[in-house]
C-alpha atoms as a PDB file:
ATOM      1  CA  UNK A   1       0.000   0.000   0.000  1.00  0.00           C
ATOM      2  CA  UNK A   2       2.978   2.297   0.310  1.00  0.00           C
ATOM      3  CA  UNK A   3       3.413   4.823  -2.467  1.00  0.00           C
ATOM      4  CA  UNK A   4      -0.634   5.050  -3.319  1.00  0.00           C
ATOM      5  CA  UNK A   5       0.044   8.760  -2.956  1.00  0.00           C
ATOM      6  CA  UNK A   6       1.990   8.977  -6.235  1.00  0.00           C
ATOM      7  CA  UNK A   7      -0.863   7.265  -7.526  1.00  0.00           C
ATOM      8  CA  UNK A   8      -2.293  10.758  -7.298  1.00  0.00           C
ATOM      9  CA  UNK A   9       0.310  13.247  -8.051  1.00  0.00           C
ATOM     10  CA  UNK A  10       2.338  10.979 -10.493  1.00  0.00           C
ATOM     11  CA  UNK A  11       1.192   8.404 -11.985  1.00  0.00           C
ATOM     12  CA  UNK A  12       3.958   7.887 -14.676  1.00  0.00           C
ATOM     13  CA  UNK A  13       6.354   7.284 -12.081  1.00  0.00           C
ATOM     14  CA  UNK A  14       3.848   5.046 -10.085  1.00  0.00           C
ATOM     15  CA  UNK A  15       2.974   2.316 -12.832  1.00  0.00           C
ATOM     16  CA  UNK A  16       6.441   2.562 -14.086  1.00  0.00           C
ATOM     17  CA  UNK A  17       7.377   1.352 -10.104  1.00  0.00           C
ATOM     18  CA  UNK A  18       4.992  -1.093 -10.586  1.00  0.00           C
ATOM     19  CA  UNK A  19       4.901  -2.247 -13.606  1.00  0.00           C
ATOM     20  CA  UNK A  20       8.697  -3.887 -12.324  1.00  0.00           C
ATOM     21  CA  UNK A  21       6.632  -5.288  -9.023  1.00  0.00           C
ATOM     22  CA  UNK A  22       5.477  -8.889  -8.359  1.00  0.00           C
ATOM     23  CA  UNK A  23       2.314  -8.877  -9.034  1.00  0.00           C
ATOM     24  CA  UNK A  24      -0.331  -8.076  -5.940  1.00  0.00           C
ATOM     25  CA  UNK A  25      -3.677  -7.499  -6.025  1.00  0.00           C
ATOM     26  CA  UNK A  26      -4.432  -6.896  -2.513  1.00  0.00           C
ATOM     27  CA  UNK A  27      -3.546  -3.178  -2.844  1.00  0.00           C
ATOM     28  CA  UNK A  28      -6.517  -2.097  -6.046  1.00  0.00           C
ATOM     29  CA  UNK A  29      -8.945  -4.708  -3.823  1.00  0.00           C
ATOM     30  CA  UNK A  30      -8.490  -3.197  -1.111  1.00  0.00           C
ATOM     31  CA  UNK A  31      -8.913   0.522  -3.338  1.00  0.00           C
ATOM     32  CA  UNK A  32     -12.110  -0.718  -4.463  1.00  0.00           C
ATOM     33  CA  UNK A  33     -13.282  -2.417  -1.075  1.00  0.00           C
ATOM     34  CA  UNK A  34     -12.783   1.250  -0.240  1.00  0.00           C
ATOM     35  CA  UNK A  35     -14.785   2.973  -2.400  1.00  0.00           C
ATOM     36  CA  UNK A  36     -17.879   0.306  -2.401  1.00  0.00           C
ATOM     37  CA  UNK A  37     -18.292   0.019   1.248  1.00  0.00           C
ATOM     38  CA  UNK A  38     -17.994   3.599   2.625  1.00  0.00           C
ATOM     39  CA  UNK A  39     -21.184   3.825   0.885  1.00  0.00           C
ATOM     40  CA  UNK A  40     -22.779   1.850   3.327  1.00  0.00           C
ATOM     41  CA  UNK A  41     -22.204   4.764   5.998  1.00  0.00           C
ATOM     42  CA  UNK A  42     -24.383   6.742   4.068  1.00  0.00           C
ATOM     43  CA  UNK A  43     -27.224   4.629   3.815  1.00  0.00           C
ATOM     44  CA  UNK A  44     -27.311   3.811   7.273  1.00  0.00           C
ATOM     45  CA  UNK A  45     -27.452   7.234   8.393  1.00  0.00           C
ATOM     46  CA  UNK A  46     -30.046   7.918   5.601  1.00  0.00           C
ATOM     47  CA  UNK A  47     -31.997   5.006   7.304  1.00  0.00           C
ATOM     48  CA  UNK A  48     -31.611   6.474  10.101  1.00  0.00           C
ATOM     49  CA  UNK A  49     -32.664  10.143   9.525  1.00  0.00           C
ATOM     50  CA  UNK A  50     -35.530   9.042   7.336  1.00  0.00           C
ATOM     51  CA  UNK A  51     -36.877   7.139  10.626  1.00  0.00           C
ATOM     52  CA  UNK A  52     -36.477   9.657  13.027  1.00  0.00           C
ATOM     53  CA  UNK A  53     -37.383  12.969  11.173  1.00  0.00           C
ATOM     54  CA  UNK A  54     -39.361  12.048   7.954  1.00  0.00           C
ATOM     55  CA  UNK A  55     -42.833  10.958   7.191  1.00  0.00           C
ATOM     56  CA  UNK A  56     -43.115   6.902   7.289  1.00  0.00           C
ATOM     57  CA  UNK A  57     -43.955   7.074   3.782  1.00  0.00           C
ATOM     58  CA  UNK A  58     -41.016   8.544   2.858  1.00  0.00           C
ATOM     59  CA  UNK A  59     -38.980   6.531   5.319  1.00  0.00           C
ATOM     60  CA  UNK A  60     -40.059   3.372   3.803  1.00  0.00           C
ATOM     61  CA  UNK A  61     -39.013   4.903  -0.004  1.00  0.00           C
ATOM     62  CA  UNK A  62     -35.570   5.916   1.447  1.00  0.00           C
ATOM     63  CA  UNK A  63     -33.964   1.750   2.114  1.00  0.00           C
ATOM     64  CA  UNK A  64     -35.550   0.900  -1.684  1.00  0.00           C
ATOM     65  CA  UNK A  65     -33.698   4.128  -2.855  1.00  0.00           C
ATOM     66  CA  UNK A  66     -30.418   3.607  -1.219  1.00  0.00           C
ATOM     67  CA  UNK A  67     -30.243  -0.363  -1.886  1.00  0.00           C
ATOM     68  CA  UNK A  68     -30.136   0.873  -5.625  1.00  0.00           C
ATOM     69  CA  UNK A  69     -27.772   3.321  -5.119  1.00  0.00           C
ATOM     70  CA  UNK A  70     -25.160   0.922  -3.277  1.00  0.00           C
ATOM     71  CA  UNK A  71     -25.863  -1.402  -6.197  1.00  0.00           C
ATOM     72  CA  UNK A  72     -24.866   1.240  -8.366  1.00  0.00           C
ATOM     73  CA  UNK A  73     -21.669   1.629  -6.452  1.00  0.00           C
ATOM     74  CA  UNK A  74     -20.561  -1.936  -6.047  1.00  0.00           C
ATOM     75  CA  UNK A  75     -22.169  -3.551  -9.287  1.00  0.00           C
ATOM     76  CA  UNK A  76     -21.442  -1.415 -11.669  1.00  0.00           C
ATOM     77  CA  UNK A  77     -18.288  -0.181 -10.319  1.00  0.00           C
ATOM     78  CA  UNK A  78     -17.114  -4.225 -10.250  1.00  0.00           C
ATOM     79  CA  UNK A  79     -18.309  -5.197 -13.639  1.00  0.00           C
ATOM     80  CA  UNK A  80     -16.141  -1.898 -14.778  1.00  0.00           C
ATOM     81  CA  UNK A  81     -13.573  -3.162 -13.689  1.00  0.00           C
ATOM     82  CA  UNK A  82     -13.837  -6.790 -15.165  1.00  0.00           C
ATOM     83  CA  UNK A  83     -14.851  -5.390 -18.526  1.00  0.00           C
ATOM     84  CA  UNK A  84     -12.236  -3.043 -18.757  1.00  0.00           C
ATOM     85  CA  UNK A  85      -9.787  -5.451 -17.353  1.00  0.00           C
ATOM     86  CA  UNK A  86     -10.282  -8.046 -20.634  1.00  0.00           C
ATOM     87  CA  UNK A  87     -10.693  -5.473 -22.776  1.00  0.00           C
ATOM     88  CA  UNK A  88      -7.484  -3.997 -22.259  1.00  0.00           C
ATOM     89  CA  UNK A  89      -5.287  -7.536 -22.037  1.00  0.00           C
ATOM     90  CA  UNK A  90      -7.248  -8.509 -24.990  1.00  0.00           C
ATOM     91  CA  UNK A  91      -6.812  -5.861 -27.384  1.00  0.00           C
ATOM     92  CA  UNK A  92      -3.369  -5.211 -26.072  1.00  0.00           C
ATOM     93  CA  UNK A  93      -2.625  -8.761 -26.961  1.00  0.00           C
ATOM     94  CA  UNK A  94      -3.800  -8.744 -30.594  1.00  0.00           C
ATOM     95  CA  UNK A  95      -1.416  -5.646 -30.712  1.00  0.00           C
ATOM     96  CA  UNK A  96       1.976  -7.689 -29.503  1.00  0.00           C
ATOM     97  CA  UNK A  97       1.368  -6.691 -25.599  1.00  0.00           C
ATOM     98  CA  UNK A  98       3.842  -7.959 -23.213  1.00  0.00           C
ATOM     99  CA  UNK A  99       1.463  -7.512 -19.870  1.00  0.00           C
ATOM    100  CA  UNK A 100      -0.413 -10.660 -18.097  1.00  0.00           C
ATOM    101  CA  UNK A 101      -4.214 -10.208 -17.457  1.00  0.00           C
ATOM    102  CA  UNK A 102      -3.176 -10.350 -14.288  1.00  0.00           C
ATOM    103  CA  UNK A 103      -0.903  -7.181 -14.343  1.00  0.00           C
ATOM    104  CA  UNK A 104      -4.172  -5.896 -16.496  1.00  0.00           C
ATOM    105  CA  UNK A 105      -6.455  -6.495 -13.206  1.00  0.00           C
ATOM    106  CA  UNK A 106      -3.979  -4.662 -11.133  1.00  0.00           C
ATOM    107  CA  UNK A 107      -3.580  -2.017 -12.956  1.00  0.00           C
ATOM    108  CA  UNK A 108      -7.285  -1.243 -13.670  1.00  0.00           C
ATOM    109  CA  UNK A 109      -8.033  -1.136  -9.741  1.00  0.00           C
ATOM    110  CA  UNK A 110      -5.343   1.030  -9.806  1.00  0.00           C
ATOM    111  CA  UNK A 111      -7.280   2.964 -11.856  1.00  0.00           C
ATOM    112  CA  UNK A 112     -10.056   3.270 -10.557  1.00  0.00           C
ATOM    113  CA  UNK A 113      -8.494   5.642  -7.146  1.00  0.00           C
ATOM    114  CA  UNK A 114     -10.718   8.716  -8.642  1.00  0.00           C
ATOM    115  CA  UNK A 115     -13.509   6.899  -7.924  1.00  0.00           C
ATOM    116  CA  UNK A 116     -13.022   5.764  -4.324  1.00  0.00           C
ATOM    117  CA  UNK A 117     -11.544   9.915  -3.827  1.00  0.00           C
ATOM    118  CA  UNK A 118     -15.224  10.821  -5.343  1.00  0.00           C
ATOM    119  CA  UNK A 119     -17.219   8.120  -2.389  1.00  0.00           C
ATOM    120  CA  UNK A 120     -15.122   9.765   0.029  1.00  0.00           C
ATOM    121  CA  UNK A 121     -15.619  13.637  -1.000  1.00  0.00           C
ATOM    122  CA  UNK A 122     -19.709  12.182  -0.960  1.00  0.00           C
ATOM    123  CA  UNK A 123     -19.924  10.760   2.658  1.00  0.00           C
ATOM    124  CA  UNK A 124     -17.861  13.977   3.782  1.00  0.00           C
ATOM    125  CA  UNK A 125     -20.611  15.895   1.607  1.00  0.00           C
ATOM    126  CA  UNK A 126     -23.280  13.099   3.384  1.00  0.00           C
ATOM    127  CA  UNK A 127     -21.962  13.669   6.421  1.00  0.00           C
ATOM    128  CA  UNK A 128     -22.187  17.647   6.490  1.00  0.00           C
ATOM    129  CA  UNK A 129     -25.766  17.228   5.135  1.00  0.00           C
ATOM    130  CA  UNK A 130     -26.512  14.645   8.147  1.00  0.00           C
ATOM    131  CA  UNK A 131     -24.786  16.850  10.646  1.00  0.00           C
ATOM    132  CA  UNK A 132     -26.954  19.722   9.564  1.00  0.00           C
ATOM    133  CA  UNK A 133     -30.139  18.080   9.744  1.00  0.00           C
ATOM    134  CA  UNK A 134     -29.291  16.553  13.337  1.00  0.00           C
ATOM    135  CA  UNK A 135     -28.678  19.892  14.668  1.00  0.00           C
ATOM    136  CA  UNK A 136     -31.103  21.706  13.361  1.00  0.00           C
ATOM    137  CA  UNK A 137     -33.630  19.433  12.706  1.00  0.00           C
ATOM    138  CA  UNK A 138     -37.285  21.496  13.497  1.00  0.00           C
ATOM    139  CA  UNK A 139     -35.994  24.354  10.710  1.00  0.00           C
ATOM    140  CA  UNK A 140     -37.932  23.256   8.308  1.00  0.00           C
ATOM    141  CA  UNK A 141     -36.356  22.493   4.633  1.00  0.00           C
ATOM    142  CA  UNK A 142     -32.638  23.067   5.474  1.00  0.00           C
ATOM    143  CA  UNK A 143     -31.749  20.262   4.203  1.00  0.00           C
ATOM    144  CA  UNK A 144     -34.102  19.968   1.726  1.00  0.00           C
ATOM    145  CA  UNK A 145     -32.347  23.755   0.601  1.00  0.00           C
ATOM    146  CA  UNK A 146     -28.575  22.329   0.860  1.00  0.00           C
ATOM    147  CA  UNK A 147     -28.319  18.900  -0.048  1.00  0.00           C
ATOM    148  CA  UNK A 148     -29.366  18.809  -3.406  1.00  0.00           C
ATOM    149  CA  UNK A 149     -26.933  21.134  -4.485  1.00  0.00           C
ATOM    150  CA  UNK A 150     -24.166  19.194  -4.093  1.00  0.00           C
ATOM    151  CA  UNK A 151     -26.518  15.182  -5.351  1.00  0.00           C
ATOM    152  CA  UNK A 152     -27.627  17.106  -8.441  1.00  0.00           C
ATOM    153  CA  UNK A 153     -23.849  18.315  -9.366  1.00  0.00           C
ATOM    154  CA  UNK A 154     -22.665  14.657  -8.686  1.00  0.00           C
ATOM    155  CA  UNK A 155     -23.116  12.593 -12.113  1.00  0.00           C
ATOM    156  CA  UNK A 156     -21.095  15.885 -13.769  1.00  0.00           C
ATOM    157  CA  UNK A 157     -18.143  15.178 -11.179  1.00  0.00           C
ATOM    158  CA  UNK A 158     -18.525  11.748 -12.582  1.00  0.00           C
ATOM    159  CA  UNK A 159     -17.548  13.097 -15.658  1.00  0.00           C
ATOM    160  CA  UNK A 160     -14.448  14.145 -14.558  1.00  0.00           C
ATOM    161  CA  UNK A 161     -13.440  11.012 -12.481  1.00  0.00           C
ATOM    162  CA  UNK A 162     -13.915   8.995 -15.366  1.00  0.00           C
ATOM    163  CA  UNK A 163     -11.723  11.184 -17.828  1.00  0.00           C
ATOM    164  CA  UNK A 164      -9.294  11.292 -14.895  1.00  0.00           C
ATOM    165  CA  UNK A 165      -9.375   6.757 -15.086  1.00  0.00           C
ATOM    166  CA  UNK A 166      -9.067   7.030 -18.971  1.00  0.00           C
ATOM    167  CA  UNK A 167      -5.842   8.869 -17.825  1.00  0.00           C
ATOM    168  CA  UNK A 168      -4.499   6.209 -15.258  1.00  0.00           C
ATOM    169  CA  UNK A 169      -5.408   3.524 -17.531  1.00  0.00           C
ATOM    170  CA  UNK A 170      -3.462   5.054 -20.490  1.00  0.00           C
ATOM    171  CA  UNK A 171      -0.351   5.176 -18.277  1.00  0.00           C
ATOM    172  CA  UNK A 172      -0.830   1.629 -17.167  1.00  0.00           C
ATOM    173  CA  UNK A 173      -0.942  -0.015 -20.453  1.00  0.00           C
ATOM    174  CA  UNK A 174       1.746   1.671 -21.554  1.00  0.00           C
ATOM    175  CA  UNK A 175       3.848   0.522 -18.963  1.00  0.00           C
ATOM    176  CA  UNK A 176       2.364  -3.126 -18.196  1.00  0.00           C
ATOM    177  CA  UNK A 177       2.473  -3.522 -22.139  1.00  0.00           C
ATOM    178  CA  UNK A 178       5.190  -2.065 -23.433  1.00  0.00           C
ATOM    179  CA  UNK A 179       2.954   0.601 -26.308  1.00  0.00           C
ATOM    180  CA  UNK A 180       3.482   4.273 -26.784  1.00  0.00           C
ATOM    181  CA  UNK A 181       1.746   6.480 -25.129  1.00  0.00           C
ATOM    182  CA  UNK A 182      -0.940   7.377 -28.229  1.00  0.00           C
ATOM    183  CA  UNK A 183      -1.712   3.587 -29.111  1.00  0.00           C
ATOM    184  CA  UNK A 184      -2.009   2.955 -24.680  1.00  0.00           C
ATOM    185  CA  UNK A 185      -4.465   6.435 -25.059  1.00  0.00           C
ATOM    186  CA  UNK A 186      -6.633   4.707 -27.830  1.00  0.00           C
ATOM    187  CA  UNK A 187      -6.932   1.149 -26.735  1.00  0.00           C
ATOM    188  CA  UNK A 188      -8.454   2.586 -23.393  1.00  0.00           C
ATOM    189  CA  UNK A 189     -10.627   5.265 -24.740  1.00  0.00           C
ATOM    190  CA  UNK A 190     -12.923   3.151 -26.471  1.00  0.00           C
ATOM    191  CA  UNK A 191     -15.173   1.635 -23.367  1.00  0.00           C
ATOM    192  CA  UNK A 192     -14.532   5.407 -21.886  1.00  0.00           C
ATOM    193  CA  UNK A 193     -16.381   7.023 -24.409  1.00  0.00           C
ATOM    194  CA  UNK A 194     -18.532   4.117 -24.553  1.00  0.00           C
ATOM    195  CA  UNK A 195     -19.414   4.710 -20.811  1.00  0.00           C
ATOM    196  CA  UNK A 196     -19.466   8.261 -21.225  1.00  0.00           C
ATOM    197  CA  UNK A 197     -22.041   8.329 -23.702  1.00  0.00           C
ATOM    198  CA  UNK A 198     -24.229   5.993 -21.678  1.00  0.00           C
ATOM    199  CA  UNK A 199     -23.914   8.430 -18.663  1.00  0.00           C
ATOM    200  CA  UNK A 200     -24.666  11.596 -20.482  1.00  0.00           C
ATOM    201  CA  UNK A 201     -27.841   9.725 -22.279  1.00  0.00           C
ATOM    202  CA  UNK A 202     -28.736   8.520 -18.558  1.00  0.00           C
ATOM    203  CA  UNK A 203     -28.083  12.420 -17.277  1.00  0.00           C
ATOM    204  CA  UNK A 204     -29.923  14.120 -19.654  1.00  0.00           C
ATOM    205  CA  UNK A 205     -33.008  11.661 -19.195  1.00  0.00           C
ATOM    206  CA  UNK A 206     -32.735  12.234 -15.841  1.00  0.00           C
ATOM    207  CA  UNK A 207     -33.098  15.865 -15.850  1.00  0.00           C
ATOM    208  CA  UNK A 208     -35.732  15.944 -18.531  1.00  0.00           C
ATOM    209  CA  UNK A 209     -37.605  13.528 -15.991  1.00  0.00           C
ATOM    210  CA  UNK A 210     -37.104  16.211 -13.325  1.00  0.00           C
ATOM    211  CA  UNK A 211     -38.595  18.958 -15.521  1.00  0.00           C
ATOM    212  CA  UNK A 212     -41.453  16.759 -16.091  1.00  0.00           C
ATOM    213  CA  UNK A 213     -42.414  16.016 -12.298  1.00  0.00           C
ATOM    214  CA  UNK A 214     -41.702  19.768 -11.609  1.00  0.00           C
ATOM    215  CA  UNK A 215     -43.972  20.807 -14.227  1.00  0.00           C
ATOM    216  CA  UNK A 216     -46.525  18.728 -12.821  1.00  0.00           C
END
């Protein structure tokens, strides 16, 4: 686990260190365990608040909503990683790789430290939102007012996190496999934009959805 933090500020010199290391996949499982468990914390306080300080009905909505979110979060999150896993060893294969599917796993849960930074920046956000509405809870629609200004911003920090992977992944297949930098850029783009284009569909649904129920 030592040496995560250049996983953050440099990343060339971190898969280059590691693309020379016995392989180990306790350190990305233990990224990833990370990122889809501290989501848990959130829906137990949610749980909690809903039961304390919101209607029943609503309370009853609020488990249904958050088991879908924490599916989201460990589901999709672990068949990313898979899929882009045999992508990458499989195209980089066909194109005279050197890297083991293996050192293709690693590297991917590597990659995938912006999105465990992103759960954490949300249960700190969760948390203020919590803390809020435990102090002050008989002021009616504070955090109805706060938190969804930071939930509604979310899927566009998304975004961001996932250009940020592209960029990790790029630098680990072309250390793991031996390409330049352009052909490492274009084998992992493809499920990227692929996953991109699904979000920003699933966004823009999302807020035309929105319009429609505030209209109404």
């Amino acid at each position: 686990m030592a040496g995560l933090w250049d996983l953050v500020i440099h990343p060339d010199t971190f898969f280059a260190r590691v693309s020379q290391e016995v392989i180990d996949l306790r350190p990305p499982l233990a990224i990833f365990a990370t990122g889809a468990l501290l989501p848990v914390l959130v829906y137990l306080a949610a749980v909690a608040y809903a039961s304390i300080f919101i209607s029943p009905a609503f309370s009853t909505a609020i488990p249904a909503m958050m088991r879908i979110f924490l599916l989201c979060n460990i589901g999709l999150p672990l068949a990313g990683w898979v899929l882009m896993s045999l992508w990458t060893y499989g195209i980089s294969r066909g194109l005279g790789g050197k890297g083991s599917l293996a050192a293709t796993v690693r590297d991917t849960g590597y990659g995938m430290m912006p999105w465990v930074l992103s759960i954490i920046l949300f249960v700190f956000y969760s948390g203020i939102v919590y803390a809020i509405a435990f102090a002050v809870p008989a002021v009616s629609g504070t955090v109805e007012e706060f938190a969804p200004v930071g939930y509604e911003a979310w899927p566009y920090l998304g975004l961001l996190v996932m250009i940020w992977e592209w960029y990790l992944w790029t630098l680990a297949a072309r250390h793991t496999h031996g390409f330049p930098l352009r052909t490492s850029a274009a084998i992992t783009a493809i499920p990227v934009l692929l996953f991109l284009v699904v979000m920003i569909s699933a966004m823009g649904l999302f807020d035309a959805v929105r319009m429609i129920m505030a209209g109404s």
